[in-house]
C-alpha atoms as a PDB file:
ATOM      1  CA  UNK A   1     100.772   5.049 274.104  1.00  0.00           C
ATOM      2  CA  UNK A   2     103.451   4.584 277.441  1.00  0.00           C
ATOM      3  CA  UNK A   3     106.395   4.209 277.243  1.00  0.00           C
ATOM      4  CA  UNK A   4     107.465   1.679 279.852  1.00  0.00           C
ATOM      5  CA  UNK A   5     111.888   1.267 280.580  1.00  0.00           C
ATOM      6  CA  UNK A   6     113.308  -1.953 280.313  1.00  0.00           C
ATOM      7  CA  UNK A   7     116.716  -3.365 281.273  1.00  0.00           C
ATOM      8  CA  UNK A   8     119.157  -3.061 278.719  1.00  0.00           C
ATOM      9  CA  UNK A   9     119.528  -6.712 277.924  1.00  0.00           C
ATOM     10  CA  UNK A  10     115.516  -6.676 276.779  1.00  0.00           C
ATOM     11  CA  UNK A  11     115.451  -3.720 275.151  1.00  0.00           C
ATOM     12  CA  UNK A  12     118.334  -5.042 273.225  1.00  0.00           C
ATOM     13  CA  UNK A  13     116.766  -7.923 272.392  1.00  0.00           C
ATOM     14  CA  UNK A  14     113.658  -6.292 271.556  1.00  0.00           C
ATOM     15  CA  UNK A  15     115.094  -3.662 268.783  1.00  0.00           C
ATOM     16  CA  UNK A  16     116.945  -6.334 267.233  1.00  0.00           C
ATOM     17  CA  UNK A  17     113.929  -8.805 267.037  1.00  0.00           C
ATOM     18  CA  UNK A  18     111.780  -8.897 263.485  1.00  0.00           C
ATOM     19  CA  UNK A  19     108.648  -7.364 263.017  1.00  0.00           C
ATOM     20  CA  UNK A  20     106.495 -10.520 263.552  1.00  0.00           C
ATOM     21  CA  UNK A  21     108.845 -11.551 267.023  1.00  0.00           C
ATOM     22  CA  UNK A  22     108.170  -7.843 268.309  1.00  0.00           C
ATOM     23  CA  UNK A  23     104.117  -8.421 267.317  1.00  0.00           C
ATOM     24  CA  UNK A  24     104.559 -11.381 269.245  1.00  0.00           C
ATOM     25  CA  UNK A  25     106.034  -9.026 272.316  1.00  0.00           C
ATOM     26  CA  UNK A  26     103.793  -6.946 272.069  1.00  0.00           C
ATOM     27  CA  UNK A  27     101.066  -9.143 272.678  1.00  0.00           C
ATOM     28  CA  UNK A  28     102.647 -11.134 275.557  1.00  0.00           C
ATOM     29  CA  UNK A  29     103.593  -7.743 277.492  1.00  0.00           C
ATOM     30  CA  UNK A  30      99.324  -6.568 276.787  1.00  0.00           C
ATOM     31  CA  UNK A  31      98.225 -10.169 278.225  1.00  0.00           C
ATOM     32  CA  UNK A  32     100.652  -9.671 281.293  1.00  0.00           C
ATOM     33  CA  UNK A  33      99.705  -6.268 282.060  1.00  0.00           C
ATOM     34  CA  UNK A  34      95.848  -7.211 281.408  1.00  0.00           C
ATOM     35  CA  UNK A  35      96.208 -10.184 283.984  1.00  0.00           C
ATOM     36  CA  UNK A  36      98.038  -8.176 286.336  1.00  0.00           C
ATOM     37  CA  UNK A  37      96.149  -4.884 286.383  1.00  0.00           C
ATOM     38  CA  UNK A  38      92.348  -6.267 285.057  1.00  0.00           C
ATOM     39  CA  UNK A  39      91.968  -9.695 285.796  1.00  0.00           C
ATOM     40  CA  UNK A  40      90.233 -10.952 288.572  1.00  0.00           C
ATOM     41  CA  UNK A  41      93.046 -12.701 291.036  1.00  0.00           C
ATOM     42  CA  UNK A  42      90.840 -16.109 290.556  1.00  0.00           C
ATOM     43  CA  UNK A  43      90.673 -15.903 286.590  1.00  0.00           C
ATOM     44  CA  UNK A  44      94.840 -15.208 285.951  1.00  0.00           C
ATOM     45  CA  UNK A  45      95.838 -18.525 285.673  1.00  0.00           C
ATOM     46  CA  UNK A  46      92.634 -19.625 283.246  1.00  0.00           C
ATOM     47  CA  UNK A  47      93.070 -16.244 281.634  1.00  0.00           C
ATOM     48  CA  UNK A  48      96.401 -16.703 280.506  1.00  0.00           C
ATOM     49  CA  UNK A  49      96.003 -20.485 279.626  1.00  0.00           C
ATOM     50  CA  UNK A  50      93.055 -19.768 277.605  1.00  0.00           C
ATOM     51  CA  UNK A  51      95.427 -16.763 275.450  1.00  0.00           C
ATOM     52  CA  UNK A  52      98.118 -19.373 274.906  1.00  0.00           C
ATOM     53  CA  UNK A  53      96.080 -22.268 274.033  1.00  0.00           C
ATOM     54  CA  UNK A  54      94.230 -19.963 271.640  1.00  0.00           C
ATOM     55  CA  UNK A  55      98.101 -18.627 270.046  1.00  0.00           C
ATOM     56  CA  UNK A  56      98.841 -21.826 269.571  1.00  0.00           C
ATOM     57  CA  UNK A  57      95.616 -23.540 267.693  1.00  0.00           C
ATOM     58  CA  UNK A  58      95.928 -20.425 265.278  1.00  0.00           C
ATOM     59  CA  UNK A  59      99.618 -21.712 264.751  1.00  0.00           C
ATOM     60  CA  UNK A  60      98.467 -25.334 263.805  1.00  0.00           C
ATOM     61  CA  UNK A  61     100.226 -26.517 266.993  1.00  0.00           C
ATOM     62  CA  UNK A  62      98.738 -29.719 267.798  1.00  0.00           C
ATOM     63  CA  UNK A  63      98.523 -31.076 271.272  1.00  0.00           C
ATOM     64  CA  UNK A  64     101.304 -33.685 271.773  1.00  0.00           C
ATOM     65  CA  UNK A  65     103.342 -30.852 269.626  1.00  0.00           C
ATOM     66  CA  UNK A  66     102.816 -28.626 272.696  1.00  0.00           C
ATOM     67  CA  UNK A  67     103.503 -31.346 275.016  1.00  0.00           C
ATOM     68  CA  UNK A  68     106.996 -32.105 273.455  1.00  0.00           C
ATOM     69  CA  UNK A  69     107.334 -28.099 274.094  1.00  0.00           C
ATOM     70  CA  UNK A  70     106.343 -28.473 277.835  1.00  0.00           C
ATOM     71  CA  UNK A  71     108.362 -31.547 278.683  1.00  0.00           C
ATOM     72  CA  UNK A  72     111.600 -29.944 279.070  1.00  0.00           C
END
């Protein structure tokens, strides 16, 4: 385990999030720092892409649901 600081505002945030939100944290922060540090420069974009597309089929979210998400 690291510990890693965060601003105040975040860490705020964070400790008063629920269990499932902070699971959810938790696995955003591990894909950024996997893209950043692993990933190959060419593969970041697909790489992440790929994660979220994935997150959100194993939610049921349907494609024009994740359009209506994206148009704003």
């Amino acid at each position: 385990m690291l510990t890693i600081r965060l601003d105040d505002d975040i860490a705020e945030k964070l400790s008063q999030a629920s269990e499932s939100e902070r699971v959810r944290w938790e696995e955003a922060f591990n894909l950024w720092w996997r893209v950043y540090f692993i990933s190959d420069p060419k593969q970041k974009l697909s790489t992440v892409t790929a994660y979220f597309r994935n997150k959100a089929q194993e939610r049921g979210v349907t494609q024009k649901g994740l359009d209506e998400i994206l148009s704003f």
